[in-house]
C-alpha atoms as a PDB file:
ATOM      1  CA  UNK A   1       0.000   0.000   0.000  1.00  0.00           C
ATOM      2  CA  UNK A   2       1.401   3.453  -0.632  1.00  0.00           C
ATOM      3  CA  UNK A   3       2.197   5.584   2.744  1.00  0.00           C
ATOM      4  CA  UNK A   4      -0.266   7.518   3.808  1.00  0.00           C
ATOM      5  CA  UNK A   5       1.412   8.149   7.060  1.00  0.00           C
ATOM      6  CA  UNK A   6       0.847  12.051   7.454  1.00  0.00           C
ATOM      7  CA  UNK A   7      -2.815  11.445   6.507  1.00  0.00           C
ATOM      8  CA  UNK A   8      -5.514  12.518   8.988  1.00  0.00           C
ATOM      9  CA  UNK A   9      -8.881  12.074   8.521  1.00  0.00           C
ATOM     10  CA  UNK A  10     -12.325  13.488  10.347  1.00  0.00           C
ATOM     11  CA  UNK A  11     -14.603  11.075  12.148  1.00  0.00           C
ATOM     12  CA  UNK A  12     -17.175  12.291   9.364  1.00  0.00           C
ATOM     13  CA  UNK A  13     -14.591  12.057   6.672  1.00  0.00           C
ATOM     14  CA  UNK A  14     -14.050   8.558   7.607  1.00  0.00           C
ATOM     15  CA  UNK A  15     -17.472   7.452   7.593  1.00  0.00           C
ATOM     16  CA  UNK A  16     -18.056   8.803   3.995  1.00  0.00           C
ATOM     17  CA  UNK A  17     -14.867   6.981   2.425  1.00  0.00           C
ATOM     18  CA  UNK A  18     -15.885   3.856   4.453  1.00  0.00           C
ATOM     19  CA  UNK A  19     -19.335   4.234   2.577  1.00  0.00           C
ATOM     20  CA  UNK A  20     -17.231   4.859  -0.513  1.00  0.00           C
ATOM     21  CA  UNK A  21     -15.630   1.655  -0.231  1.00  0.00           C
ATOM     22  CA  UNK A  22     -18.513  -0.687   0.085  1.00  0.00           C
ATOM     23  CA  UNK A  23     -20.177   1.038  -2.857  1.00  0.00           C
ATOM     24  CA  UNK A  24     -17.187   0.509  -4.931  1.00  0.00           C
ATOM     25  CA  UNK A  25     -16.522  -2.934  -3.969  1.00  0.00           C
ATOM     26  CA  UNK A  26     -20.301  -3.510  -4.473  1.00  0.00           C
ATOM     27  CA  UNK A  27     -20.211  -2.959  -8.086  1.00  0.00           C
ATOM     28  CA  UNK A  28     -17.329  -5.573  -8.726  1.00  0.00           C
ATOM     29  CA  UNK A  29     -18.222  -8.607 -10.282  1.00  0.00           C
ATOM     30  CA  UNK A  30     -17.118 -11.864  -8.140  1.00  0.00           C
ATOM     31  CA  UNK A  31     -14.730 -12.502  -7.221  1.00  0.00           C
ATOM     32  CA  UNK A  32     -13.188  -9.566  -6.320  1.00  0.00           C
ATOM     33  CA  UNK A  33      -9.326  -9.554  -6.165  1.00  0.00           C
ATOM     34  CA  UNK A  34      -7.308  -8.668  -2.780  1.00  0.00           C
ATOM     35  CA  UNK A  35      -5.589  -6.264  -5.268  1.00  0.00           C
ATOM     36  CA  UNK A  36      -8.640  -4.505  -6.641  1.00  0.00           C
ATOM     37  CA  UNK A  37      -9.452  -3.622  -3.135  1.00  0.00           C
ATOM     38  CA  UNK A  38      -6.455  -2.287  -2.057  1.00  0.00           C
ATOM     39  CA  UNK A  39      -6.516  -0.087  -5.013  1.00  0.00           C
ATOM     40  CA  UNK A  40      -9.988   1.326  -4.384  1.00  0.00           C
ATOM     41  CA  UNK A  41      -8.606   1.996  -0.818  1.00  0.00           C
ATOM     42  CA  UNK A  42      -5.643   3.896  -2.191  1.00  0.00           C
ATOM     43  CA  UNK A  43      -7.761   6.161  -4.457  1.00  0.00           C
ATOM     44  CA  UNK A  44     -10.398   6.937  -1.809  1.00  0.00           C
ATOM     45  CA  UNK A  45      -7.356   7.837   0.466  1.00  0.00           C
ATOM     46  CA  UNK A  46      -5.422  10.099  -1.902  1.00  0.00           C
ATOM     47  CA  UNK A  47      -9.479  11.494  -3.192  1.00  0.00           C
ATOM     48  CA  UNK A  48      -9.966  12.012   0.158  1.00  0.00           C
ATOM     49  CA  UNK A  49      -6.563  13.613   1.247  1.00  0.00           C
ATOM     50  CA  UNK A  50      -7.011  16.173  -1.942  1.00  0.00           C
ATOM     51  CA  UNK A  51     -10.122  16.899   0.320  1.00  0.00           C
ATOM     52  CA  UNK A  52     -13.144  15.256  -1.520  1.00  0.00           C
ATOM     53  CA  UNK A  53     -15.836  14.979   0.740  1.00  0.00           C
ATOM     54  CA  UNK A  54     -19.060  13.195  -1.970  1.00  0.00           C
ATOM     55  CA  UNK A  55     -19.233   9.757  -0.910  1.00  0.00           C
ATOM     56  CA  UNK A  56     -20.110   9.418  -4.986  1.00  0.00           C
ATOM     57  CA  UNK A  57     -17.402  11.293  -6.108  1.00  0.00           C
ATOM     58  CA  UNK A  58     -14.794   9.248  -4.041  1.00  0.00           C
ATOM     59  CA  UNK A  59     -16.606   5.961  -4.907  1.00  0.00           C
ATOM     60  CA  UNK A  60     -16.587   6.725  -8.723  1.00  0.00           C
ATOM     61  CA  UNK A  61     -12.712   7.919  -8.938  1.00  0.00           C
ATOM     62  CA  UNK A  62     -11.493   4.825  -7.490  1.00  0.00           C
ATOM     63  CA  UNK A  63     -13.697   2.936  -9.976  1.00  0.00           C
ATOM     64  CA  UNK A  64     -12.179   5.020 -13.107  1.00  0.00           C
ATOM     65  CA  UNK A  65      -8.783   4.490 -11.505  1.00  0.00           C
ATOM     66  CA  UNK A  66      -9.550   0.882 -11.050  1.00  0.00           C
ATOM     67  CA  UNK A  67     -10.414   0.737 -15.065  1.00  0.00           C
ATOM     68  CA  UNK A  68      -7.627   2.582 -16.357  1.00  0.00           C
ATOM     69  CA  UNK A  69      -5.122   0.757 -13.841  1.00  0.00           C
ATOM     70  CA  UNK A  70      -2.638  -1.109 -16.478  1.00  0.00           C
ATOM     71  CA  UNK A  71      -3.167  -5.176 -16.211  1.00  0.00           C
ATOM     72  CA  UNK A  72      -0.621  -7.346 -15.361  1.00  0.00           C
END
């Protein structure tokens, strides 16, 4: 996982990426990859750190950045 050491979130903030996080992972077709969840976590973390507060918004980035993530 990349460091997000200096990263501090609100109680509030925390809720909404948790919430952005389930609806990502919801829309994954089974079975869903250790690795595809660990790079929704990332985005919602750095979406989050930039200061993104839409549960939506954060949900949807890490989806795009899921897509356009290179395969390997």
């Amino acid at each position: 996982m990349k460091d997000f050491s200096g990263a501090a979130f609100q109680p509030e903030t925390i809720q909404r990426m948790e919430a952005a996080m389930k609806g990502a992972i919801a829309t994954l077709p089974e079975p869903i990859s250790s690795s595809h969840v660990q790079s929704i976590a990332e985005s919602i973390l750095r979406t989050a750190k930039e200061g993104e507060q839409d549960v939506k918004v954060l949900e949807r980035m890490a989806l795009l950045e899921l897509a356009l993530a290179p395969r390997g």
